[in-house]
Protein backbone atom coordinates (compact mmCIF):
# COMPACT_ATOMS: atom_id res chain seq x y z
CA UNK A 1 -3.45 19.66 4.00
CA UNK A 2 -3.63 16.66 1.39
CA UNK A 3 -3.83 17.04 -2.23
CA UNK A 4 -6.25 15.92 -4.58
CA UNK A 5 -3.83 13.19 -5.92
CA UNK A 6 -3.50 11.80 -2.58
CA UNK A 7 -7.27 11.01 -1.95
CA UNK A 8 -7.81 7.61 -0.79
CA UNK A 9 -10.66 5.39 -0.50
CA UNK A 10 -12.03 5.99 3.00
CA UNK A 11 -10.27 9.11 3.80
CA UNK A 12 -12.72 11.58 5.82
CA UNK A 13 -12.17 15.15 4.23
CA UNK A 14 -13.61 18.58 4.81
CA UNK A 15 -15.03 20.72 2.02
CA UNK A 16 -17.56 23.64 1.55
CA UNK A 17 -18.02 23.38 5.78
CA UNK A 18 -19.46 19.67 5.59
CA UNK A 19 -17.61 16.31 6.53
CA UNK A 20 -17.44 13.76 3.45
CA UNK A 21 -16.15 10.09 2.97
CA UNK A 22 -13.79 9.73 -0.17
CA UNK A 23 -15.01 7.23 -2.32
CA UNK A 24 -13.11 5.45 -5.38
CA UNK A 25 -10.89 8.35 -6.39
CA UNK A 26 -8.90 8.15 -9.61
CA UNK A 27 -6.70 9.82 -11.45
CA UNK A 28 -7.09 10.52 -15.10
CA UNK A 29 -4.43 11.50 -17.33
CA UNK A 30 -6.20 12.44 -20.88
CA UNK A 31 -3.83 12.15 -24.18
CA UNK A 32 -4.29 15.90 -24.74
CA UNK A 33 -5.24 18.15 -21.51
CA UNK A 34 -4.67 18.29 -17.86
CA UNK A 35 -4.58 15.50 -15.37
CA UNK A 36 -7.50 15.77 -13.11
CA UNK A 37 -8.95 13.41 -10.21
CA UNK A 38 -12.99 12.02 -9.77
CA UNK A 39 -14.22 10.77 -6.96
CA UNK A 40 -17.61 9.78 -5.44
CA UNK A 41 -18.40 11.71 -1.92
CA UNK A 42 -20.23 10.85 0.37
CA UNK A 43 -21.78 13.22 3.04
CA UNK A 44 -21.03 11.72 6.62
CA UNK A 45 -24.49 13.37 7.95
CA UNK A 46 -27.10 13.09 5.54
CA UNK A 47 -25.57 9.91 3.27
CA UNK A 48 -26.12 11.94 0.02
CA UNK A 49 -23.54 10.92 -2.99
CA UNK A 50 -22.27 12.98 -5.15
CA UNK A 51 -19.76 12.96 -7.79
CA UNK A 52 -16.88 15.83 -7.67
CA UNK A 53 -13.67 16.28 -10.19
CA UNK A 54 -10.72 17.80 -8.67
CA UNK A 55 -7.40 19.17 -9.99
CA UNK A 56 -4.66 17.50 -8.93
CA UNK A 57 -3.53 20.23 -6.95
CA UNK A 58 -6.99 21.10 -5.01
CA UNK A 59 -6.56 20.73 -1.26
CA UNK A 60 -8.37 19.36 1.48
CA UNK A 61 -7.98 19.08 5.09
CA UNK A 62 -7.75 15.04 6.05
CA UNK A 63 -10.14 14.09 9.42
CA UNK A 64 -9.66 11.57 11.90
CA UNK A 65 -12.51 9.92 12.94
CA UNK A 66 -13.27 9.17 16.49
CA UNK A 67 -14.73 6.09 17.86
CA UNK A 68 -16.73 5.80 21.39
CA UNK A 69 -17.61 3.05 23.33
CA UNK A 70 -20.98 3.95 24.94
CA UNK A 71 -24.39 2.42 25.90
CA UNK A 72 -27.63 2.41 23.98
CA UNK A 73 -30.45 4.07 26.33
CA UNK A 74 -33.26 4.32 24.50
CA UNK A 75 -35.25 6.61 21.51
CA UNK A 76 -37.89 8.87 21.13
CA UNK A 77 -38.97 9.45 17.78
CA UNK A 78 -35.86 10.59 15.82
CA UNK A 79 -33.61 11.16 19.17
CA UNK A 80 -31.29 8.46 20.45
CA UNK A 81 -29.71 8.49 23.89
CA UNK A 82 -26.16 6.90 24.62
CA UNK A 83 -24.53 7.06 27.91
CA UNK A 84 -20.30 7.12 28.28
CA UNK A 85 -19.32 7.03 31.91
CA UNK A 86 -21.35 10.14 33.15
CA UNK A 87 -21.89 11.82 29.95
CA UNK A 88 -25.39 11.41 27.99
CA UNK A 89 -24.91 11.72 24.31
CA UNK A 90 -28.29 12.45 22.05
CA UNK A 91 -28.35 12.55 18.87
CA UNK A 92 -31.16 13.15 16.48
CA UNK A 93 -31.42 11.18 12.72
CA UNK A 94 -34.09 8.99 11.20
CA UNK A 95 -30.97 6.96 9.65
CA UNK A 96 -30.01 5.74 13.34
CA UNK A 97 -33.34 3.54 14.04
CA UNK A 98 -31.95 1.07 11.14
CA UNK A 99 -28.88 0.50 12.68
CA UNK A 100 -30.53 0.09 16.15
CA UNK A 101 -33.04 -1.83 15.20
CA UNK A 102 -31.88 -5.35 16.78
CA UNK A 103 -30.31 -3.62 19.75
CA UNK A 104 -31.60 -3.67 23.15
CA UNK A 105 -31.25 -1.16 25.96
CA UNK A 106 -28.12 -0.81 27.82
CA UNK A 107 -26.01 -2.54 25.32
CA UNK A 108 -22.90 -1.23 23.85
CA UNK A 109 -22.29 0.41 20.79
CA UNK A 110 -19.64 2.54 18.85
CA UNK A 111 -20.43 6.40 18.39
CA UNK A 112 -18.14 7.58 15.49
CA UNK A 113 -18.17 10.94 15.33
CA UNK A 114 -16.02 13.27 13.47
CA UNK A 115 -14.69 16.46 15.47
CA UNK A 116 -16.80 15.35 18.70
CA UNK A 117 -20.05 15.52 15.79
CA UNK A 118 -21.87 11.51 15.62
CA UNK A 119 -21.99 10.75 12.23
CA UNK A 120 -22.97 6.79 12.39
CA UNK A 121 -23.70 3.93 15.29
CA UNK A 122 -21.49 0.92 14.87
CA UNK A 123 -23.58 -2.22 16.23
CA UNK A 124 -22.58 -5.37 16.56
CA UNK A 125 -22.74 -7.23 12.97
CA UNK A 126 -24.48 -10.98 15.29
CA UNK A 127 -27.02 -9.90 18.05
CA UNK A 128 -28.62 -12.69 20.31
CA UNK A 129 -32.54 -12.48 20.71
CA UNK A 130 -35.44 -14.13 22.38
CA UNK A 131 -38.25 -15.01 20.67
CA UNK A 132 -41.38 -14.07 22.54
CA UNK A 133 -44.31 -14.00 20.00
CA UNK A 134 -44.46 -16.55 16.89
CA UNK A 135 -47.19 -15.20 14.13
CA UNK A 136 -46.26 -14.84 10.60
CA UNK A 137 -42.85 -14.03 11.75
CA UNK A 138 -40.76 -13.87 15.25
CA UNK A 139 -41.42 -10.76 17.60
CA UNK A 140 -38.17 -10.62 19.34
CA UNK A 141 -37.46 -9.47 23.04
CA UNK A 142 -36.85 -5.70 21.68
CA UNK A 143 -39.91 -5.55 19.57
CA UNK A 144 -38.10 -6.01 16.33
CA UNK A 145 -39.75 -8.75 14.17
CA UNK A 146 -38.27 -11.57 11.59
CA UNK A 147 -38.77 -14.54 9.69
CA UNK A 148 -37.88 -17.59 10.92
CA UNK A 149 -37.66 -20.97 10.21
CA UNK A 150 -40.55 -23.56 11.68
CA UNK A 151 -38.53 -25.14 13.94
CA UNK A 152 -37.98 -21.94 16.04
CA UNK A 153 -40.37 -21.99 19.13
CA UNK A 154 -41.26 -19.34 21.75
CA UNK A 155 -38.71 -18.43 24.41
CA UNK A 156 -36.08 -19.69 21.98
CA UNK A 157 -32.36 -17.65 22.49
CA UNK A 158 -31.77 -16.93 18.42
CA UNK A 159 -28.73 -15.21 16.41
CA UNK A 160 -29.28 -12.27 14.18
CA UNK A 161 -27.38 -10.48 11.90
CA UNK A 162 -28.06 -7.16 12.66
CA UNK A 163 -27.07 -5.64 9.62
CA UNK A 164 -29.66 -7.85 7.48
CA UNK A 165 -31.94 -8.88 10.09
CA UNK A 166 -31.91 -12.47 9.01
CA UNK A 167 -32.05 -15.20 10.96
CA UNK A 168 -28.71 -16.48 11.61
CA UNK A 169 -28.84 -19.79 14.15
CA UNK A 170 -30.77 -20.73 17.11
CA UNK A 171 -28.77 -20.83 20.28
């Protein structure tokens, strides 16, 4: 168990039977009163924030978080499939298309999970594309679509940042 006082930014806790990512903890000392700690949660599985103030002496049970090379097999509707070795892992979460937006099938990810629970999808942060349409913006080879500069053309091998979605370089 970990005290209030030792909080850190980025520390994965459990409270009230939900996971949460600590956030900018500090400790105040007042002139008159006790010493207590804030901090700004944040819910591993549905992203809400919320403000909390802790005595120094609450406690909290510290997670590790777990991190899982897999591949990226496809989605239907809110459900994402990931294969590692013979296992398939689905999860279900509208916040997951985002982050697989630029990503094709059979690439790898990074599951994190928290005990054996997926909490996020870490992608690459540069993904290379094709360009196979050119209209008001660049369909790429997975659908996804971007602006561009003019001197892209069709068939064109470009970088993305998958994070932003902009256009990065052409290959």
């Amino acid at each position: 168990m970990t005290s209030a006082r030792e909080l850190r930014d980025g520390m994965i806790i459990q409270r009230k039977n939900s996971y949460y990512r600590v956030i900018e903890p500090q400790y105040i000392k007042p002139a008159n009163g006790a010493a207590f700690i804030t901090a700004k949660l944040e819910n591993l599985f549905n992203h809400g924030k919320t403000q909390v103030t802790f005595s120094p002496n609450d406690e909290f049970e510290v997670k590790q978080t777990e991190e899982r090379e897999t591949r990226f097999s496809g989605s239907e509707e809110n459900e994402f499939c990931f294969e590692s070795g013979n296992e398939m892992i689905k999860v279900k979460g509208s916040s997951y298309r985002k982050q697989l937006k630029y990503i094709n099938q059979n690439e790898t990810v990074k599951i994190l999970s928290v005990e054996g629970k997926p909490f996020t999808v870490k992608v690459p942060d540069i993904v290379e594309r094709r360009v196979i349409a050119l209209h008001d913006k660049a369909t790429l080879d997975n659908g996804a679509e971007i602006a561009v500069p003019s001197f892209v053309q069709v068939n064109d091998l470009i970088r993305v940042n998958s994070q932003t979605g902009e256009f990065i370089s052409r290959k």
